[in-house]
N, C-alpha and C. Protein backbone atom coordinates (compact mmCIF):
# COMPACT_ATOMS: atom_id res chain seq x y z
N UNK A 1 0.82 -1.19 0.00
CA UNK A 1 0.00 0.00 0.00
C UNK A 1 0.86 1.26 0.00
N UNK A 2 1.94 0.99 0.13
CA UNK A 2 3.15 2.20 0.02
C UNK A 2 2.69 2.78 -1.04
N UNK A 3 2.74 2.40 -1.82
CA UNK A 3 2.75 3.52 -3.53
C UNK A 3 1.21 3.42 -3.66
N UNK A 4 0.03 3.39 -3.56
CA UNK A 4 -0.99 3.70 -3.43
C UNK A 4 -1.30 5.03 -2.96
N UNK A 5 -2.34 5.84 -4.37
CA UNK A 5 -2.15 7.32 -4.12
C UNK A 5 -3.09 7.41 -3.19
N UNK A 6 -4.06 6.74 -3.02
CA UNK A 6 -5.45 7.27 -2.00
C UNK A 6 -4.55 6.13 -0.78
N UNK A 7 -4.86 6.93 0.99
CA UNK A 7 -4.68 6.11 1.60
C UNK A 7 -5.80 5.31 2.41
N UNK A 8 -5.54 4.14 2.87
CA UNK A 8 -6.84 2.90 3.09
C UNK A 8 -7.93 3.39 3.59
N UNK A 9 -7.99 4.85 4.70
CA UNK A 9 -9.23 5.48 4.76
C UNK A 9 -9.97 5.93 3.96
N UNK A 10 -9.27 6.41 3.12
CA UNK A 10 -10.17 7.15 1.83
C UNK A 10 -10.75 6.05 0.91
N UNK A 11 -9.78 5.03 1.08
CA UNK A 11 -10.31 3.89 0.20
C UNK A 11 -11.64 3.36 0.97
N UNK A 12 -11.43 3.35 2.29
CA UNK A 12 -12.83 2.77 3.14
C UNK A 12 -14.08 3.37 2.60
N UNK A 13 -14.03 4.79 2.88
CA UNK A 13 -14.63 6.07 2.43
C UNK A 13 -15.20 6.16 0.88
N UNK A 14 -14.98 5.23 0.04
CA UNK A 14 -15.38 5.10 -1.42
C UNK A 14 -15.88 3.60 -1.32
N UNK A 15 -15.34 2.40 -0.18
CA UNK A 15 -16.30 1.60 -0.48
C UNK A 15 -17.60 1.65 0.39
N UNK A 16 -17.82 2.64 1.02
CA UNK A 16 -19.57 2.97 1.53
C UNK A 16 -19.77 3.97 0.74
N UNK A 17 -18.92 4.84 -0.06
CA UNK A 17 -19.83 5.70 -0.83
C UNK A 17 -20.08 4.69 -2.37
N UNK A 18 -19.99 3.98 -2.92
CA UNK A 18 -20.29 2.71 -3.73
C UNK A 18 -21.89 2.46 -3.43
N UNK A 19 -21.13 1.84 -1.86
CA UNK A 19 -22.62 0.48 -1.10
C UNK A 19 -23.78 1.76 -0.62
N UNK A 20 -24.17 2.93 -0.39
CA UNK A 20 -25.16 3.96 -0.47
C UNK A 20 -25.39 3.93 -2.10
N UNK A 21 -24.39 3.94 -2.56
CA UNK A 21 -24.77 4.31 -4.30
C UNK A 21 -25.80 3.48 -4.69
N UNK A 22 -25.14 2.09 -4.57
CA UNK A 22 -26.22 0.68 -4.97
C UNK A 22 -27.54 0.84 -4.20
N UNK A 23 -27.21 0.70 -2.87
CA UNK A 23 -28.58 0.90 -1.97
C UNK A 23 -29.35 1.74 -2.59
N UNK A 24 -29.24 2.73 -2.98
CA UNK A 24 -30.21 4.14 -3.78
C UNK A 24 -30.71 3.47 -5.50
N UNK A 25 -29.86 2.59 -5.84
CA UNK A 25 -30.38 1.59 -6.48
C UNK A 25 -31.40 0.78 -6.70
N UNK A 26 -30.75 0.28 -5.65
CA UNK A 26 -31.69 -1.52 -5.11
C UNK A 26 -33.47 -0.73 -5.10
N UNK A 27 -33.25 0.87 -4.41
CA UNK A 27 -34.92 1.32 -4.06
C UNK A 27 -35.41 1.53 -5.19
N UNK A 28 -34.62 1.96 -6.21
CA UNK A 28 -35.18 2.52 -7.70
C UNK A 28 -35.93 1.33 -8.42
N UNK A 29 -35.89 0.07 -8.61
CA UNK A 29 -36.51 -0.83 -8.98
C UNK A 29 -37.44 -1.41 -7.97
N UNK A 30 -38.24 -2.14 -9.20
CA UNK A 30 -40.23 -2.45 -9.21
C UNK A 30 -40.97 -1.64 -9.46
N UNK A 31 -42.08 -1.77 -9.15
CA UNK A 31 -43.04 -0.39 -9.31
C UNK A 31 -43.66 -0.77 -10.60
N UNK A 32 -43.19 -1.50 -11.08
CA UNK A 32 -43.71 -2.06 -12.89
C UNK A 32 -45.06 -3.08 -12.45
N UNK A 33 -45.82 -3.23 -13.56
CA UNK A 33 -46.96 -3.72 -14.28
C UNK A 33 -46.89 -4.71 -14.56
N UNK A 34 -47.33 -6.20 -14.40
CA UNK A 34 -47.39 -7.66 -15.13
C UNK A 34 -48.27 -7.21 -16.53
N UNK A 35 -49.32 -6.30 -16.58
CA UNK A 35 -50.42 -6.27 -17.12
C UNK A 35 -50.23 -4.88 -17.76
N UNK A 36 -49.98 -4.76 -19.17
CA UNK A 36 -49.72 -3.69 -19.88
C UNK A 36 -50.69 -2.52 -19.80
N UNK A 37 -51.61 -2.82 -19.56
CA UNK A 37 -53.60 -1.92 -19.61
C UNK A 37 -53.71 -1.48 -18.48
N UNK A 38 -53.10 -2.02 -16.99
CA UNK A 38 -53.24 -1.73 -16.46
C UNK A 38 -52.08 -0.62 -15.04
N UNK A 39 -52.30 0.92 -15.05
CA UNK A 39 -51.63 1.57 -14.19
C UNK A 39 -51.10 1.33 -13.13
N UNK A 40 -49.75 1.53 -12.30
CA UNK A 40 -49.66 1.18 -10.99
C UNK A 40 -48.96 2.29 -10.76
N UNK A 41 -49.67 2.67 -9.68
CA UNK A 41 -49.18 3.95 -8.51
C UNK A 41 -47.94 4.27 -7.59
N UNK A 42 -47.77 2.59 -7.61
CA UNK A 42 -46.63 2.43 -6.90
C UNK A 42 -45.23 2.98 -7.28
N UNK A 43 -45.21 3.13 -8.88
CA UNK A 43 -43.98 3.76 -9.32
C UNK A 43 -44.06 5.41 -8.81
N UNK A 44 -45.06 6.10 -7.88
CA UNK A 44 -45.00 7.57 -7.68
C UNK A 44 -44.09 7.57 -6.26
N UNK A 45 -44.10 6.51 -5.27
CA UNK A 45 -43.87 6.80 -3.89
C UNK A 45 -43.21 7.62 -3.36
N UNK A 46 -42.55 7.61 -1.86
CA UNK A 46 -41.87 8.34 -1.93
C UNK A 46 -40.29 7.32 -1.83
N UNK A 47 -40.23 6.23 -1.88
CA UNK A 47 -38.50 6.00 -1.74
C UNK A 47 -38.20 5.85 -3.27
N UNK A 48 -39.15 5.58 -3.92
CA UNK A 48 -38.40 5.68 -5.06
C UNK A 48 -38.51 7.24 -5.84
N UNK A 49 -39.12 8.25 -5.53
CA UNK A 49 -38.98 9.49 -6.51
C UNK A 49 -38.06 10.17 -5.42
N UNK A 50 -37.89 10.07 -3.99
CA UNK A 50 -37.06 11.15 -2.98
C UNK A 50 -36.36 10.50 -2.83
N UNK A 51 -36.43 9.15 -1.99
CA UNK A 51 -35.12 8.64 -1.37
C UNK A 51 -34.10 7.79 -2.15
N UNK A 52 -34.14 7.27 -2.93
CA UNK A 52 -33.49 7.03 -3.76
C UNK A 52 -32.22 7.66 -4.31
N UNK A 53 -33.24 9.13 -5.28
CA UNK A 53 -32.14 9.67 -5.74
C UNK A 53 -31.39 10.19 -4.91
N UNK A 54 -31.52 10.90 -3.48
CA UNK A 54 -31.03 11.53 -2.53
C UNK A 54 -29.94 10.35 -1.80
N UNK A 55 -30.13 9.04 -2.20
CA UNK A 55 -29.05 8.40 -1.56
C UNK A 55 -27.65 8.12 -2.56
N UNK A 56 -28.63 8.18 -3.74
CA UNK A 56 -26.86 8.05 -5.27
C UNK A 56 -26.46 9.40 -5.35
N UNK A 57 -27.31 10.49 -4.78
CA UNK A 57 -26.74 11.87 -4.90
C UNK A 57 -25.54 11.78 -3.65
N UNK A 58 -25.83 11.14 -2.18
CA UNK A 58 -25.27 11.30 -1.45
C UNK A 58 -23.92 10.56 -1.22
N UNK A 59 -24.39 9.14 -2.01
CA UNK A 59 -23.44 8.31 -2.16
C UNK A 59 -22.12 9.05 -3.53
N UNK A 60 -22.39 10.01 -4.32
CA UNK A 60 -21.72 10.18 -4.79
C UNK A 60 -20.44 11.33 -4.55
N UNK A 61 -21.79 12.25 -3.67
CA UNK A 61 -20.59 12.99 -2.86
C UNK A 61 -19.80 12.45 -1.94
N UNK A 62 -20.16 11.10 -0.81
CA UNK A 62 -18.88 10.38 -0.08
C UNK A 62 -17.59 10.17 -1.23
N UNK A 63 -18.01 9.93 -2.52
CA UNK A 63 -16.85 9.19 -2.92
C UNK A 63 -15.78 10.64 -3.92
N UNK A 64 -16.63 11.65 -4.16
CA UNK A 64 -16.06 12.92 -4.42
C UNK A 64 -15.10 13.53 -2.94
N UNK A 65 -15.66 13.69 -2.14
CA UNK A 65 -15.03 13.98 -0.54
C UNK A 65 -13.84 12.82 -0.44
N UNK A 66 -13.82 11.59 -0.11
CA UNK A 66 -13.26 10.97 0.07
C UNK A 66 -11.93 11.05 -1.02
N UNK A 67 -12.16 10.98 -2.23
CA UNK A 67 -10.89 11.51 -3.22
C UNK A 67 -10.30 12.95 -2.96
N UNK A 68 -10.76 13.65 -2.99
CA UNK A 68 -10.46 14.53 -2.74
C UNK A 68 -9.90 15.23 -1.15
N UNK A 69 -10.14 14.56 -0.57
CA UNK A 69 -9.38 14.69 0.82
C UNK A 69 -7.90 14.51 1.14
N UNK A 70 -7.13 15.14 1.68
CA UNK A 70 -5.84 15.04 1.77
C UNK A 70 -5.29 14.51 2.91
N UNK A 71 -4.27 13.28 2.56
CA UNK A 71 -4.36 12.46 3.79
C UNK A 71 -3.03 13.50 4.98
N UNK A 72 -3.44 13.04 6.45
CA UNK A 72 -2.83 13.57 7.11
C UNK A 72 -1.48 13.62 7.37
N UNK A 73 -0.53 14.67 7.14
CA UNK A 73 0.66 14.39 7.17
C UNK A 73 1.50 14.33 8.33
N UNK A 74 2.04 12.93 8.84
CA UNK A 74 2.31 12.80 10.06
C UNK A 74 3.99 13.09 10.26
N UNK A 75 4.40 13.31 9.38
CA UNK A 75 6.08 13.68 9.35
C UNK A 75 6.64 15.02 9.71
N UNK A 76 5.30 15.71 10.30
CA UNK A 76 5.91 17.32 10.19
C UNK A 76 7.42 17.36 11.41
N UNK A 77 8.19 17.92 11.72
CA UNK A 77 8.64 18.76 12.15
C UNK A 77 8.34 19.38 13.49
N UNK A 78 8.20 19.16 14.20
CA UNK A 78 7.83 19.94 15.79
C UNK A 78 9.48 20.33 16.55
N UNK A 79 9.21 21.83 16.97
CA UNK A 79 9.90 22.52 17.23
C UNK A 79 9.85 23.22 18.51
């Protein structure tokens, strides 16, 4: 892991911002029709039109934050 540019926290930090991503997923499906003629309501709810997207929105900022974070530099200098 020496030469690895992200260090293992940040890497932690992108695999829950992933597993929120999917989860915001997993809610987005069903809601479909066996029966072409006939409407289902269920595709209006609320986890799939709010919570959903609000969890791949959220899951995508963990993994934007997490790259972008600068790991702590423990070599300084104290004087």
């Amino acid at each position: 892991m020496a030469n690895f540019s992200l260090p293992p926290k940040n890497v932690r930090f992108i695999i829950i911002g992933l597993a929120v991503m999917v989860a915001g997923y997993i809610l987005m499906i069903g809601g479909g029709s066996s029966d072409p003629q006939v409407f289902n309501y269920d595709m209006f709810d609320f986890r799939r039109l709010v919570l959903s997207p609000l969890l791949v929105i959220l899951g995508i900022v963990i993994i934007i934050v997490s790259i972008m974070k600068r790991p702590e530099d423990k070599t300084e200098d104290k004087e």
